[in-house]
Each structure stands twice: as C-alpha cells, then as structure tokens.
Protein backbone atom coordinates (compact mmCIF):
# COMPACT_ATOMS: atom_id res chain seq x y z
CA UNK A 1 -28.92 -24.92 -11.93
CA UNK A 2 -28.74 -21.74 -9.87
CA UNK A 3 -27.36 -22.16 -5.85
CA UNK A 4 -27.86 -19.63 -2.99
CA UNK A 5 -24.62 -19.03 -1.85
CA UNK A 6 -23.66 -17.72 1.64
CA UNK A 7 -20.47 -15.35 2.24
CA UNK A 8 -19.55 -14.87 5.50
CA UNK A 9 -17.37 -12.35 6.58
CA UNK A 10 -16.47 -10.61 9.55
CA UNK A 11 -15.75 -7.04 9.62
CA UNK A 12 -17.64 -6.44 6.40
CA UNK A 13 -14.55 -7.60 4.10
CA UNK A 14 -16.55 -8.13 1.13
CA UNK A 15 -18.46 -4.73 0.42
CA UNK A 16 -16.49 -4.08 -2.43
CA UNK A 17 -17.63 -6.52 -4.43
CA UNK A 18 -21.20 -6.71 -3.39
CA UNK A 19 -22.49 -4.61 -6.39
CA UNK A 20 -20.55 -6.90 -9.11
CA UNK A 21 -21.72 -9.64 -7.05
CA UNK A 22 -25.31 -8.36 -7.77
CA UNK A 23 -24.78 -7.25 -11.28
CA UNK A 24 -22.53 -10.19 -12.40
CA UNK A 25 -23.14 -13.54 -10.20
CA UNK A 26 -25.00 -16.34 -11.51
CA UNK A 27 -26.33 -17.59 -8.30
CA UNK A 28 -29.75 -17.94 -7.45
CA UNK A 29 -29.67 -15.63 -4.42
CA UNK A 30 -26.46 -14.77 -2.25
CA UNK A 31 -26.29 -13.54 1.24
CA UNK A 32 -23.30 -11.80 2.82
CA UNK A 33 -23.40 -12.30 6.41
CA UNK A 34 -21.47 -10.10 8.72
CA UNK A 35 -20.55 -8.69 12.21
CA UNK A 36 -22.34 -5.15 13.13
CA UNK A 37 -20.74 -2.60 15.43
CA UNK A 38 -24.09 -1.84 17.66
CA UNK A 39 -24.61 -5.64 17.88
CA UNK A 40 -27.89 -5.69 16.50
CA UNK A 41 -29.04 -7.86 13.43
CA UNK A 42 -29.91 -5.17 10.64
CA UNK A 43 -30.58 -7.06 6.64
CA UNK A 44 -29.70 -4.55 4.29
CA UNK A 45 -31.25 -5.76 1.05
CA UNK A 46 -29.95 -4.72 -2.67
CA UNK A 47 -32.04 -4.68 -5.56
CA UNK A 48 -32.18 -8.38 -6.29
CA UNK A 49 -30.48 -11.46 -5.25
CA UNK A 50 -27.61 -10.02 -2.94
CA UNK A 51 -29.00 -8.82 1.04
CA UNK A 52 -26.40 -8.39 3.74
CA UNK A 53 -26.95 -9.62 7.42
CA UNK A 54 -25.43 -8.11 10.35
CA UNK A 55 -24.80 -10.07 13.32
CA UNK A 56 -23.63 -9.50 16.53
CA UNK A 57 -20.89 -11.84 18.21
CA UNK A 58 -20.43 -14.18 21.07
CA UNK A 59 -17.25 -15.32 22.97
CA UNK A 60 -16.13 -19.08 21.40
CA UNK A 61 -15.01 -19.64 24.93
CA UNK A 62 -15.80 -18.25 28.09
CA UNK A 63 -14.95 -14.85 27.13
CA UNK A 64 -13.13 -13.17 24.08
CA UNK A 65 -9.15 -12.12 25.56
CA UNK A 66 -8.80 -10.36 21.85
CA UNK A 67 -11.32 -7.49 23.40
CA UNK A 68 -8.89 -6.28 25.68
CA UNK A 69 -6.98 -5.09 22.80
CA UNK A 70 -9.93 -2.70 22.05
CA UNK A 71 -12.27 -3.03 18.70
CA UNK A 72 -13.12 -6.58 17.20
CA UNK A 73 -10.64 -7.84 14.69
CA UNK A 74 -10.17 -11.03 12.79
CA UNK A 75 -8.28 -12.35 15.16
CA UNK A 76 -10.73 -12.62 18.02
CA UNK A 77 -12.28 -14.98 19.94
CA UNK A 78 -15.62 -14.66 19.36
CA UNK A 79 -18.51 -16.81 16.99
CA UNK A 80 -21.28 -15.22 14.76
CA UNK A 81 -24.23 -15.40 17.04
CA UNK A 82 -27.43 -16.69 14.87
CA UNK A 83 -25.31 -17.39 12.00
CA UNK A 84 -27.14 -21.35 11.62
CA UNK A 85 -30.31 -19.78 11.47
CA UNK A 86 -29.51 -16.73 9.35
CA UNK A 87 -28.01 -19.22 6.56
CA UNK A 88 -29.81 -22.08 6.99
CA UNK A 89 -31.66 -22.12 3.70
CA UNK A 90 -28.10 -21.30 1.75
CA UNK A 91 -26.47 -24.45 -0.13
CA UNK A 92 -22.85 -23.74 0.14
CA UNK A 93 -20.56 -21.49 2.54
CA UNK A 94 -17.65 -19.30 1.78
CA UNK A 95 -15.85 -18.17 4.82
CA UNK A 96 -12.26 -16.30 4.64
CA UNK A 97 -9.39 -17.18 6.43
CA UNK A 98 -8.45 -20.46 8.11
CA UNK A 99 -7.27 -19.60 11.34
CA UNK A 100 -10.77 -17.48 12.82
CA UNK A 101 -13.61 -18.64 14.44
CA UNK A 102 -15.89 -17.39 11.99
CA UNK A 103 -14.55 -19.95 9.65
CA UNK A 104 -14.49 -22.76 12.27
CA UNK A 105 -18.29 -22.36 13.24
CA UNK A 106 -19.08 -22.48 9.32
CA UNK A 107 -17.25 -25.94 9.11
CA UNK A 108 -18.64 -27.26 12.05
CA UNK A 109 -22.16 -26.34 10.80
CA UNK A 110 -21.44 -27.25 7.14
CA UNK A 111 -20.00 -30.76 8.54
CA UNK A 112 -23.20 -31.27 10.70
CA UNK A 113 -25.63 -30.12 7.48
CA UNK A 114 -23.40 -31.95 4.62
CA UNK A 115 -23.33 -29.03 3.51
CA UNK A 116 -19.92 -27.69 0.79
CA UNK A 117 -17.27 -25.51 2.57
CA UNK A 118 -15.30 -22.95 0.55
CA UNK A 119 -12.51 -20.88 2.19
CA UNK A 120 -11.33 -18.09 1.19
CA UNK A 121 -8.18 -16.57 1.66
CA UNK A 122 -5.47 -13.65 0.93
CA UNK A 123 -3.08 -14.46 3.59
CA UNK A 124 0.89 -14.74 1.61
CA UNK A 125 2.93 -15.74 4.70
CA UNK A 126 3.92 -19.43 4.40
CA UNK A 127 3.43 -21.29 7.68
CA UNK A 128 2.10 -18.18 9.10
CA UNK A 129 2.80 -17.68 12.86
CA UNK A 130 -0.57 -18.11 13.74
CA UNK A 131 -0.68 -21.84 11.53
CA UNK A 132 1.59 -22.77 14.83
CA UNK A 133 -0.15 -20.91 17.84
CA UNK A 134 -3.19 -22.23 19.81
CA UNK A 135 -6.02 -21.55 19.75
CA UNK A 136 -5.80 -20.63 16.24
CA UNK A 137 -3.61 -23.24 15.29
CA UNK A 138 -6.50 -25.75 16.22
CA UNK A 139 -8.81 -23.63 13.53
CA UNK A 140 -6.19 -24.29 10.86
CA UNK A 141 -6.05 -27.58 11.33
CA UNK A 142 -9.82 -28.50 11.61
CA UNK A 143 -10.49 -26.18 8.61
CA UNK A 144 -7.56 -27.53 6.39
CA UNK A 145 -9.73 -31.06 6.96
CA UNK A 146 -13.06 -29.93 6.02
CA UNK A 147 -12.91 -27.27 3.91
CA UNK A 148 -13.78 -28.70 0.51
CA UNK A 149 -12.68 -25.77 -1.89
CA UNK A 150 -9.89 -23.14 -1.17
CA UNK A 151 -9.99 -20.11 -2.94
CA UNK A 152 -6.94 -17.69 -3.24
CA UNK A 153 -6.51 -14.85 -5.93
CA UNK A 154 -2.58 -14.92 -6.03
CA UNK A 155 0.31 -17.88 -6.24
CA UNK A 156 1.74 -16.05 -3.32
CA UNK A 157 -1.56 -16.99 -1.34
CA UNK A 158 -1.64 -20.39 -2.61
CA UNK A 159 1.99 -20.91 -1.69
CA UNK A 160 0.68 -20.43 1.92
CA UNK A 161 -2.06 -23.07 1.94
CA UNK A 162 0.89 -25.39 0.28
CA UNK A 163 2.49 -24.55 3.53
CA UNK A 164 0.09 -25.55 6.01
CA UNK A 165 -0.70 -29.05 4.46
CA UNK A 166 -3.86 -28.00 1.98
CA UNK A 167 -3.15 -30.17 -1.19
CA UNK A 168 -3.06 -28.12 -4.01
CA UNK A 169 -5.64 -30.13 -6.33
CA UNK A 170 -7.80 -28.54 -3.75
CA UNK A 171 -6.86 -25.12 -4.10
CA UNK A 172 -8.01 -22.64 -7.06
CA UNK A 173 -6.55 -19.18 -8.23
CA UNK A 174 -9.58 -17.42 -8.96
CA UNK A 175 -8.52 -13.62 -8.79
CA UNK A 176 -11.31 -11.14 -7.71
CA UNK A 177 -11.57 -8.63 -10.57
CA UNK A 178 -13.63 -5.06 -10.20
CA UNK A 179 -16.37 -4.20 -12.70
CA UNK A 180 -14.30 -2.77 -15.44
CA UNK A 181 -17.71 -0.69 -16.87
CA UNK A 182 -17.22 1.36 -13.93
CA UNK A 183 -13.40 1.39 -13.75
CA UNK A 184 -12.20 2.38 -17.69
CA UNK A 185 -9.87 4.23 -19.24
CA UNK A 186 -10.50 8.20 -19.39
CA UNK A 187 -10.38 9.55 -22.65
CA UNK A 188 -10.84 13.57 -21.69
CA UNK A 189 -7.46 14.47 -19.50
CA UNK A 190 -5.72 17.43 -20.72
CA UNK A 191 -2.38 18.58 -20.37
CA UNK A 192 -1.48 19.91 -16.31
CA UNK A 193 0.39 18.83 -14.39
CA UNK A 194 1.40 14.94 -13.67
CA UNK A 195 -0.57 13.61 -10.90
CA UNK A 196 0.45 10.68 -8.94
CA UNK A 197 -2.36 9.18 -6.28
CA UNK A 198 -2.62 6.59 -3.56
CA UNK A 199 -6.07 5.63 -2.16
CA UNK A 200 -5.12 4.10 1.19
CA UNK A 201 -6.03 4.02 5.47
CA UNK A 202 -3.26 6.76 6.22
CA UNK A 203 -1.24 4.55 8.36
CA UNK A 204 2.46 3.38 8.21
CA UNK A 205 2.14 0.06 7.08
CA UNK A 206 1.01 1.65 3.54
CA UNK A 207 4.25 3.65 3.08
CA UNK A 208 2.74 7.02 3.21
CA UNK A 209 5.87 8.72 4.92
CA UNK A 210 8.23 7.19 2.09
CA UNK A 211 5.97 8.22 -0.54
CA UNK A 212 5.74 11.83 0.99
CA UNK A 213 9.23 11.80 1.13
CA UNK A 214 9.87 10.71 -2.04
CA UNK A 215 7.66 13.38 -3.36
CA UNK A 216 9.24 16.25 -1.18
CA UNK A 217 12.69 14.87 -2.94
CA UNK A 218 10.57 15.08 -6.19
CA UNK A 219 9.53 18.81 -6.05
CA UNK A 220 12.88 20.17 -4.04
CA UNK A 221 14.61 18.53 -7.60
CA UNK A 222 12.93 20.43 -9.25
CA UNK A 223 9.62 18.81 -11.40
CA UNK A 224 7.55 21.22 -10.34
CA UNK A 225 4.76 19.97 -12.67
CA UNK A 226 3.61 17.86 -10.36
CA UNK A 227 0.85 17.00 -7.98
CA UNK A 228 0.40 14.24 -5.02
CA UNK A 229 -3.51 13.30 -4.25
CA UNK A 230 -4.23 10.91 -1.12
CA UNK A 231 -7.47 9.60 -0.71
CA UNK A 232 -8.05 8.41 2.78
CA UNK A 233 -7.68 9.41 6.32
CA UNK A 234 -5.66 7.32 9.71
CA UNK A 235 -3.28 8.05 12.35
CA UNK A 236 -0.85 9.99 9.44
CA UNK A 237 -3.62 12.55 8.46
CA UNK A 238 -1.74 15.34 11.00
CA UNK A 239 1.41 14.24 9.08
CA UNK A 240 -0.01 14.56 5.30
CA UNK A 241 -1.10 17.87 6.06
CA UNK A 242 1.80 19.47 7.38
CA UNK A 243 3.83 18.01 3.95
CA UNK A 244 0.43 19.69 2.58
CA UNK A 245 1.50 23.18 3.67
CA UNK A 246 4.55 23.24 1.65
CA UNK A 247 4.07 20.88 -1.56
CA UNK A 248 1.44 20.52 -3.86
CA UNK A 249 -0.37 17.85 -1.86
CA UNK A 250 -4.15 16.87 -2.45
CA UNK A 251 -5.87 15.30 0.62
CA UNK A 252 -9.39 14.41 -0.25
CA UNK A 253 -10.26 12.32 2.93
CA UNK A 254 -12.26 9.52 2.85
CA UNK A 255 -13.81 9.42 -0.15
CA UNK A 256 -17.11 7.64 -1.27
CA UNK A 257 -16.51 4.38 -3.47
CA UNK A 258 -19.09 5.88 -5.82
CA UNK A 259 -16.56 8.65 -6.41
CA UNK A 260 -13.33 6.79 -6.98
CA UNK A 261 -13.65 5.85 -10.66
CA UNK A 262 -13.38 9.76 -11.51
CA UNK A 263 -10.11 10.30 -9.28
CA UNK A 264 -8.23 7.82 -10.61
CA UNK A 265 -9.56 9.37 -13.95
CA UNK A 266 -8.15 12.42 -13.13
CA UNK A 267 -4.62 11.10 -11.97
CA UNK A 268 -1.55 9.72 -13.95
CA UNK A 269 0.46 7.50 -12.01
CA UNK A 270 -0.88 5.26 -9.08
CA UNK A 271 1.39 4.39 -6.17
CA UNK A 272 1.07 1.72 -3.21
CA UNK A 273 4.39 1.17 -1.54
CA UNK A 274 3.30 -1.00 1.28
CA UNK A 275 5.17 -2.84 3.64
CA UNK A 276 5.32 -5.64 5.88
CA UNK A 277 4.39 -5.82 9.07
CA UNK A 278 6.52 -7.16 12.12
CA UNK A 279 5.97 -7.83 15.76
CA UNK A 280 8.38 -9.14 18.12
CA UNK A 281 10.77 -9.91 15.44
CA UNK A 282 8.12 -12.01 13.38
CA UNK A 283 6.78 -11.19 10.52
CA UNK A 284 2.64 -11.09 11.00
CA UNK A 285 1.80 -9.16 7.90
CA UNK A 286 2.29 -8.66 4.10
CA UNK A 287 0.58 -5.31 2.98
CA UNK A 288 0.62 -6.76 -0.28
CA UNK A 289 -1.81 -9.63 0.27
CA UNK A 290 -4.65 -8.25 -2.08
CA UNK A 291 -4.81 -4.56 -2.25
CA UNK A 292 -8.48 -3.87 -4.58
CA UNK A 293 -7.46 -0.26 -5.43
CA UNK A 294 -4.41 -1.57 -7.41
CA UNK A 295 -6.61 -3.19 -9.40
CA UNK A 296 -9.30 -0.69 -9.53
CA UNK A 297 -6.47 1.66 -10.66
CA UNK A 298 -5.00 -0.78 -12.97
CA UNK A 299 -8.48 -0.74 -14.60
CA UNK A 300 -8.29 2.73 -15.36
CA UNK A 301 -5.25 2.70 -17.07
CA UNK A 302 -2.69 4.44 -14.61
CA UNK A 303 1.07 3.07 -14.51
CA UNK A 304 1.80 1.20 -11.07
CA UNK A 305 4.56 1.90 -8.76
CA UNK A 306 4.20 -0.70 -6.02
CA UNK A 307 6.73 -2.32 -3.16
CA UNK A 308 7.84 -5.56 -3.05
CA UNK A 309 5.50 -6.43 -0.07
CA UNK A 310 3.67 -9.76 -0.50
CA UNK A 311 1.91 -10.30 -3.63
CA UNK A 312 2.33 -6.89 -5.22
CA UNK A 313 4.41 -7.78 -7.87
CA UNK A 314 2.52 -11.03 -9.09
CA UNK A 315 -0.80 -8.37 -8.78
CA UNK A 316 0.76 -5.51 -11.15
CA UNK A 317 3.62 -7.83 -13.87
CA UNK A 318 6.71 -6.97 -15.22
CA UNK A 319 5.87 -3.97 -17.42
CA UNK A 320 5.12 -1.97 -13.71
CA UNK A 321 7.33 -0.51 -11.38
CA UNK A 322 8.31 -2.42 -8.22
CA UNK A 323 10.25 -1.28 -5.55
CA UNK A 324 12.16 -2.51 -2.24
CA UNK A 325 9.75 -1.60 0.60
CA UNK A 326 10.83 1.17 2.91
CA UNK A 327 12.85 2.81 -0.06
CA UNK A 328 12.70 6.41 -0.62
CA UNK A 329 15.49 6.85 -3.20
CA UNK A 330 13.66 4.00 -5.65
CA UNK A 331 10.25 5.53 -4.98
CA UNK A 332 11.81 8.85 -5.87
CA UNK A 333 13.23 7.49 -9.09
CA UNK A 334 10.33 5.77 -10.45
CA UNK A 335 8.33 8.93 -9.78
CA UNK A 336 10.77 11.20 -11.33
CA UNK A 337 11.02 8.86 -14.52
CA UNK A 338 7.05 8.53 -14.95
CA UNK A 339 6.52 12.02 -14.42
CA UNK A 340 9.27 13.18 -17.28
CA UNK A 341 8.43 10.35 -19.75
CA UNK A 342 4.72 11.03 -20.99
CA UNK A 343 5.19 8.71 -23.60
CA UNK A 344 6.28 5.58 -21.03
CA UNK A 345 2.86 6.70 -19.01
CA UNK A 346 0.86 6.44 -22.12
CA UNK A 347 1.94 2.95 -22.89
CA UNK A 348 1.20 1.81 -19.32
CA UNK A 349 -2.30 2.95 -20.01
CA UNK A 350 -2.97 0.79 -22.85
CA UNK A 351 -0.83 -2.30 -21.16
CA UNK A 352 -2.19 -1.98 -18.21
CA UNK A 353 -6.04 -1.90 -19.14
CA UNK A 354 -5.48 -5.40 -21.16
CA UNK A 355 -3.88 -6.45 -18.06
CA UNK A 356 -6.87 -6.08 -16.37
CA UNK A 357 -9.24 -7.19 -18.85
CA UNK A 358 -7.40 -10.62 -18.98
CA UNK A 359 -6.91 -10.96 -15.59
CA UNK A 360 -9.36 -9.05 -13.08
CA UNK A 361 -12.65 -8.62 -14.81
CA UNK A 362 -15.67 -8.98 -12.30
CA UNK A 363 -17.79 -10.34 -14.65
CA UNK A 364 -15.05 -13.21 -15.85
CA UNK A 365 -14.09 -14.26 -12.30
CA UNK A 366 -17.31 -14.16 -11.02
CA UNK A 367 -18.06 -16.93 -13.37
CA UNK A 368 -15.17 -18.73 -13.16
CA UNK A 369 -15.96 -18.56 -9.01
CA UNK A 370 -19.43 -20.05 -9.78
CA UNK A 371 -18.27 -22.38 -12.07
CA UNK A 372 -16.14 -24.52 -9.51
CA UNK A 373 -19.06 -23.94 -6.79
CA UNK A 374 -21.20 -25.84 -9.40
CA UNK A 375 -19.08 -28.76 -8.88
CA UNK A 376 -19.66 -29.10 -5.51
CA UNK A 377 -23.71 -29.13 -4.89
C-alpha cells in the first residue's frame, strides 16, 4: 500500500535527490518541506507526486542566539513555523540530524499524532561535541527516544548513533544512490590531455589549496598533458584564478546540476581531498560525511582520489586512491600516477561503475528506503 511521506529539511538539503525521488519512489505522494530565505511559504510542485514547501522560521525560545552569527544554519535555534499544518495529511516523517530543532518539533508532533519518526543522518563524529552541549544535547536525547527508524548511508555514520546510545537493531544503512541513467559511463572521449576535476563550494575545508598545489607540483614536473577543471565558486575563487593565470586551470563556476553529467564525461580523474574541520581544539566536522558528487562521479566511471576525512574511504573502496588529509606530496603522487598510467584509469572506469551499480543506484535504494518505511505504518 502506497504512504505519503514527509521530508523535512532545513536549508534545502535534499534537492539533489528530489528528481529520483519523483522518478523512482514508490510512495503515494511525498512532500519535502523546507526553510525559504525571504520567509515566505512558496510550494513548488514537480510533475507528479513530489512538491516542495518553503517555510519560514520561528525562534524555539525567546529568540534564536545562532542569528548573531549571520545566515541560518543547522545549528540554530529556530522551529519550522506552520510545519503541523503543512504535513498534517503525511503518514510518516523523515527529519535529518538529531541534535536540531527541526528534528525535535517533528518528534514532538509525530509523538502527539502517533505518527512514525525516521531520522536521518550523515554526521561520522562519535559522541559528537554537540551530543554533550545544551541545548542541543537535550534534542539528542529526546530524539534518540522517539525516533523509531534511523537512517545513515555509511558504517562511519552508524558508528556515531552507536555512540550516543541509539541501539543498532534500530539503525539501517541505506546509502543514497544518484540516478545512474543520468550519471553513465561516456563512451566518446578522445585522446587530449588528462583531465582531473573537483566539483566543490571553493572553500578550505574541501582541500582546494592542496589540490592546486599538488597540481602546480604536477605541471612544474613536467606532465604537461594535463588539465585541472573546478566546478564551483566560495571564498577561494580569487585564489583559483590567480593559479589560473599560470597553469592550465578550468574554472567553470557554479554550474547547473542539469549540466554536471557531461563534465564529469569530459574529465578523467575525480578528486575530493577534504578535510576535517576543528574549532577550539575540537573536532566539529568531517568533510567526508556524504559528499553526492563522489558518487555522481563514481557513476560515470572516473578513478577517485579522495582524503581520509570521515567516511571517504568506506564511500569510494579499496581499488581508489585515498590520501592523508592536508597532504600535498600524496595528492601529487596519485595524480602523477593516474595521469601517466592510462591503462590503471581505464580499469577504474569499469570498477568503479559496478561499484556504483551495486551500491548507489537511486532506483535500488529508493526501494530499499521504502521498504523499511512499509514496516512502520
């Protein structure tokens, strides 16, 4: 029997998956609720059974002290305001993350309604700073109680519930795959010159000065028969194009997700050498929680050269290249060795695409997803 199934979100987290969620999903109708910018409630409805809601927020206390910080964030203080009524009619809830008060106001609601709880989460950090610190803290704990299903797509991830007291016949690995019709092997590349790519927010956390490094000791070595493409645009952009000036460097910008199948189609070698993310001594981030365009580019064939940042490794296997975050020389090394071994890059293509077809297929985990909702309407 089909089930209308609600996704809330703040911060529009799941708009990469809405079209496999309309193209692939079993349930009856699905609505992907939201916070908007302008504050204003704006339903943006797709062809058939997926619509998104946008709604504005409103402190969970007296006021919201995360706003003094600037832009909203998961982290803040603040409720979905008309969220009850906007979902109302939906039999079961998936909210992401444990410790915001997006999540909290679903399980209150779901509690009041008897209504099924799913949550959602990528974070890898066992017993996560904010697991310990109040307010947040208080969500954890109230959540870990009445969430009835928690969804993670890595071990890493799961490890972290473990952590924080969620027992683990509660907990499912359900990976979310792309739509691997759109995101296939090209067949038509012709011989130029090796082209590595990273589609990424041009910020530090990502590794885009190692990688730009590693590339400048690439070239000055030289392999000049190569090229470096960076989708995306952040706080490094003024950086990327002054290596741009001197090295073959490709900066496309932002680019439309419409338009990302044929870049990776025209690249060779994808690379993502995040790192983690520290504050005060603390560690407060993995990069690697669940990065989608390693997948997306896994799809299309192209070797991996990842850090060892969160759940990277468990994301890309054995037969990919993993390196210690912050590293230059390794990044350098696996660069030089994919771009002088065609032969290593062509069996990468073929491994990888299985990879993906076993493990991150849209259609596959979208099933599996629906198929342990089932069990609890």
């Amino acid at each position: 029997m089909p089930t209308r199934l609600a996704v809330i979100r703040p911060l529009s987290h799941f708009h990469l998956w809405l079209n496999s969620l309309e193209k692939y999903s079993c349930f009856e109708s699905v609505k992907c609720i939201s916070t908007s910018q302008n504050g204003k409630r704006s339903p943006l409805q797709l062809k058939n059974r997926v619509s998104v809601i946008y709604l504005s927020t409103r402190p969970a206390y007296f006021f919201d002290f995360t706003r003094i910080f600037g832009r909203p964030r998961l982290t803040s203080w603040a409720f979905l305001d008309g969220l009850e009524n906007a979902a109302s009619d939906m039999d079961v809830f998936d909210s992401g993350e444990l410790f915001t008060f997006s999540t909290r106001q679903c399980a209150l609601f779901c509690k009041a309604r008897n209504k099924p709880l799913i949550v959602s989460t990528i974070e890898t950090i066992p017993n996560h700073i904010l697991t310990r610190l109040p307010p947040y803290s208080n969500n954890v704990n109230l959540i870990a109680n009445y969430g009835d299903l928690f969804i993670v797509p890595t071990h890493r991830s799961m490890n972290y519930l473990l952590s924080v007291g969620i027992e683990k016949h509660r907990i499912r690995v359900i990976r979310q795959g792309v739509d691997l019709e759109v995101f296939k092997v090209s067949n038509s590349k012709q011989t130029r010159r090796v082209r590595f790519l990273i589609v990424s927010a041009l910020i530090s956390r990502r590794g885009i000065i190692e990688l730009l490094e590693a590339f400048k000791k690439l070239v000055d070595g030289g392999d000049s028969n190569v090229e470096l493409w960076i989708c995306g645009d952040g706080s490094l952009t003024a950086v990327v194009r002054e290596f741009k000036q001197r090295y073959p460097i490709k900066l496309l910008g932002r680019v439309p997700y419409s338009e990302l199948p044929d870049i990776y189609s025209a690249c060779d070698v994808f690379c993502m050498p995040g790192k983690d993310l520290y504050k005060f001594g603390l560690k407060i981030l993995e990069d690697g929680q669940y990065t989608i365009s390693v997948i997306e580019a896994m799809a299309c064939g192209l070797p991996l050269i990842v850090s060892d940042s969160g759940a990277y490794p468990e994301m890309v296997g054995s037969e990919n290249f993993v390196v210690r975050q912050g590293s230059v020389i390794e990044l350098f090394q696996c660069m030089r060795d994919l771009s002088r071994d065609s032969s290593l890059r062509e069996t990468l293509v073929d491994k990888n695409r299985k990879r993906a077809e076993r493990f991150f297929d849209a259609r596959k985990q979208l099933q599996e997803y629906y198929n342990e909702v089932r069990k609890l309407v």
